[in-house]
C-alpha atoms as a PDB file:
ATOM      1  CA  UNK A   1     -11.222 -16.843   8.543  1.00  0.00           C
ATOM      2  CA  UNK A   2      -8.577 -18.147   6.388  1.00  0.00           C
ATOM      3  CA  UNK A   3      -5.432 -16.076   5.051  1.00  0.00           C
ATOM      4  CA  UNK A   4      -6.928 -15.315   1.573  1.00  0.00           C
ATOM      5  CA  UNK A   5     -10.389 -14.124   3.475  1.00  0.00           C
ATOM      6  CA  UNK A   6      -8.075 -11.538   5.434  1.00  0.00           C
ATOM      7  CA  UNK A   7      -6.031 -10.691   2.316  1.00  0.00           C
ATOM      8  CA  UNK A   8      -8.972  -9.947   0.404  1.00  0.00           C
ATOM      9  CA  UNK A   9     -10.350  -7.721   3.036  1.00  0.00           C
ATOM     10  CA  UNK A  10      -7.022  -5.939   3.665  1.00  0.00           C
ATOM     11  CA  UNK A  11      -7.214  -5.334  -0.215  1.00  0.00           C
ATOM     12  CA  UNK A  12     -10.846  -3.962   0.051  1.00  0.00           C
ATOM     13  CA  UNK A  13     -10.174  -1.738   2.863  1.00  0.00           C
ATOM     14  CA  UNK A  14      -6.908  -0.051   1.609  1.00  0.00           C
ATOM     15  CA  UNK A  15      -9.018   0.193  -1.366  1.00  0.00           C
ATOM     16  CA  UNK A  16     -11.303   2.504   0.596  1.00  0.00           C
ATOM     17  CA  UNK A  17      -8.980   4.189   2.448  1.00  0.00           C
ATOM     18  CA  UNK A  18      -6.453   5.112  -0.135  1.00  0.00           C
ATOM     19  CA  UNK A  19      -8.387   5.684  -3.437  1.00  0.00           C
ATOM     20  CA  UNK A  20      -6.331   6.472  -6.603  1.00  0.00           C
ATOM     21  CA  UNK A  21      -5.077   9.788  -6.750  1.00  0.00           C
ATOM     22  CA  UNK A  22      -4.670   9.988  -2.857  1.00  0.00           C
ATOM     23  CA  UNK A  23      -0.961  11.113  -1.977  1.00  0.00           C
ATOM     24  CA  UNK A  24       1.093   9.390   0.747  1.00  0.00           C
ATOM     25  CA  UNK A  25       4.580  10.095   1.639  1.00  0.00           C
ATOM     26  CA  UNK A  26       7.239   7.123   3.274  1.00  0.00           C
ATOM     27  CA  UNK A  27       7.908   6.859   6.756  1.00  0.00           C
ATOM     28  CA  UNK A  28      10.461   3.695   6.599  1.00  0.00           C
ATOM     29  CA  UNK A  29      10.390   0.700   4.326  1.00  0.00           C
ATOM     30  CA  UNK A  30      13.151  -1.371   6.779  1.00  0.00           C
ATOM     31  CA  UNK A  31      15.704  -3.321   5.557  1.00  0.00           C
ATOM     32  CA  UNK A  32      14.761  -3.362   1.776  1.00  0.00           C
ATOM     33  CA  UNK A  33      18.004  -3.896  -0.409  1.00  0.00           C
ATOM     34  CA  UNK A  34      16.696  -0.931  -2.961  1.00  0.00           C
ATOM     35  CA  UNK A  35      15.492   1.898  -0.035  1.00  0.00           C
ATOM     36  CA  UNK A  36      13.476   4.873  -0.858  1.00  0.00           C
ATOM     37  CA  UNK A  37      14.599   7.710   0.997  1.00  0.00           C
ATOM     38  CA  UNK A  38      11.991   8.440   4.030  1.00  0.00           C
ATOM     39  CA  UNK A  39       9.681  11.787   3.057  1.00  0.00           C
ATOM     40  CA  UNK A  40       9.686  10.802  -0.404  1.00  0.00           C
ATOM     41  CA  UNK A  41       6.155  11.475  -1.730  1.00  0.00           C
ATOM     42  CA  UNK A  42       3.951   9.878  -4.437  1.00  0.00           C
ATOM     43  CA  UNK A  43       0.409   9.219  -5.295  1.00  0.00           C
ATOM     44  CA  UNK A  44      -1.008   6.372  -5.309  1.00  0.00           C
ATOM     45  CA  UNK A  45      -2.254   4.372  -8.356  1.00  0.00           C
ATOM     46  CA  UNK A  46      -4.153   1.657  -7.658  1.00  0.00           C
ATOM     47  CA  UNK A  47      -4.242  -1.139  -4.773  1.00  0.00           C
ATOM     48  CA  UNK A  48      -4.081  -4.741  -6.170  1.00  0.00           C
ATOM     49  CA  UNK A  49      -5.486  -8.283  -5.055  1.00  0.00           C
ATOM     50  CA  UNK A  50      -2.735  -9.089  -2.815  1.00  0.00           C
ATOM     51  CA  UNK A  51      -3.578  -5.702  -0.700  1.00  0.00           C
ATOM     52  CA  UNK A  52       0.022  -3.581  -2.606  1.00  0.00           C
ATOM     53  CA  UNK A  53      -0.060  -0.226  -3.470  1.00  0.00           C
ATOM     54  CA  UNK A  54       1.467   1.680  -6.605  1.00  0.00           C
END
């Protein structure tokens, strides 16, 4: 399987999993230069082609 093969299915399955409208909360985003506080809440919009959620 090649990497855009297991992209597309990571896409397709977060897709499932996390639907738009479903509402998720951070646990730790690491060593981003912008961090989001952990517990902050949202709702998800949509998951796109390269398997990222808004």
């Amino acid at each position: 399987m090649n990497e855009w093969e297991m992209l597309r299915r990571t896409a397709e399955r977060l897709r499932t999993n996390y639907p738009s409208g479903t509402r998720v909360r951070l646990i730790q985003m690491g060593s981003d230069p912008r961090p989001v506080p952990p517990g902050t809440e949202g709702t998800v919009i949509a998951v796109d082609d390269a398997a990222t959620y808004g």
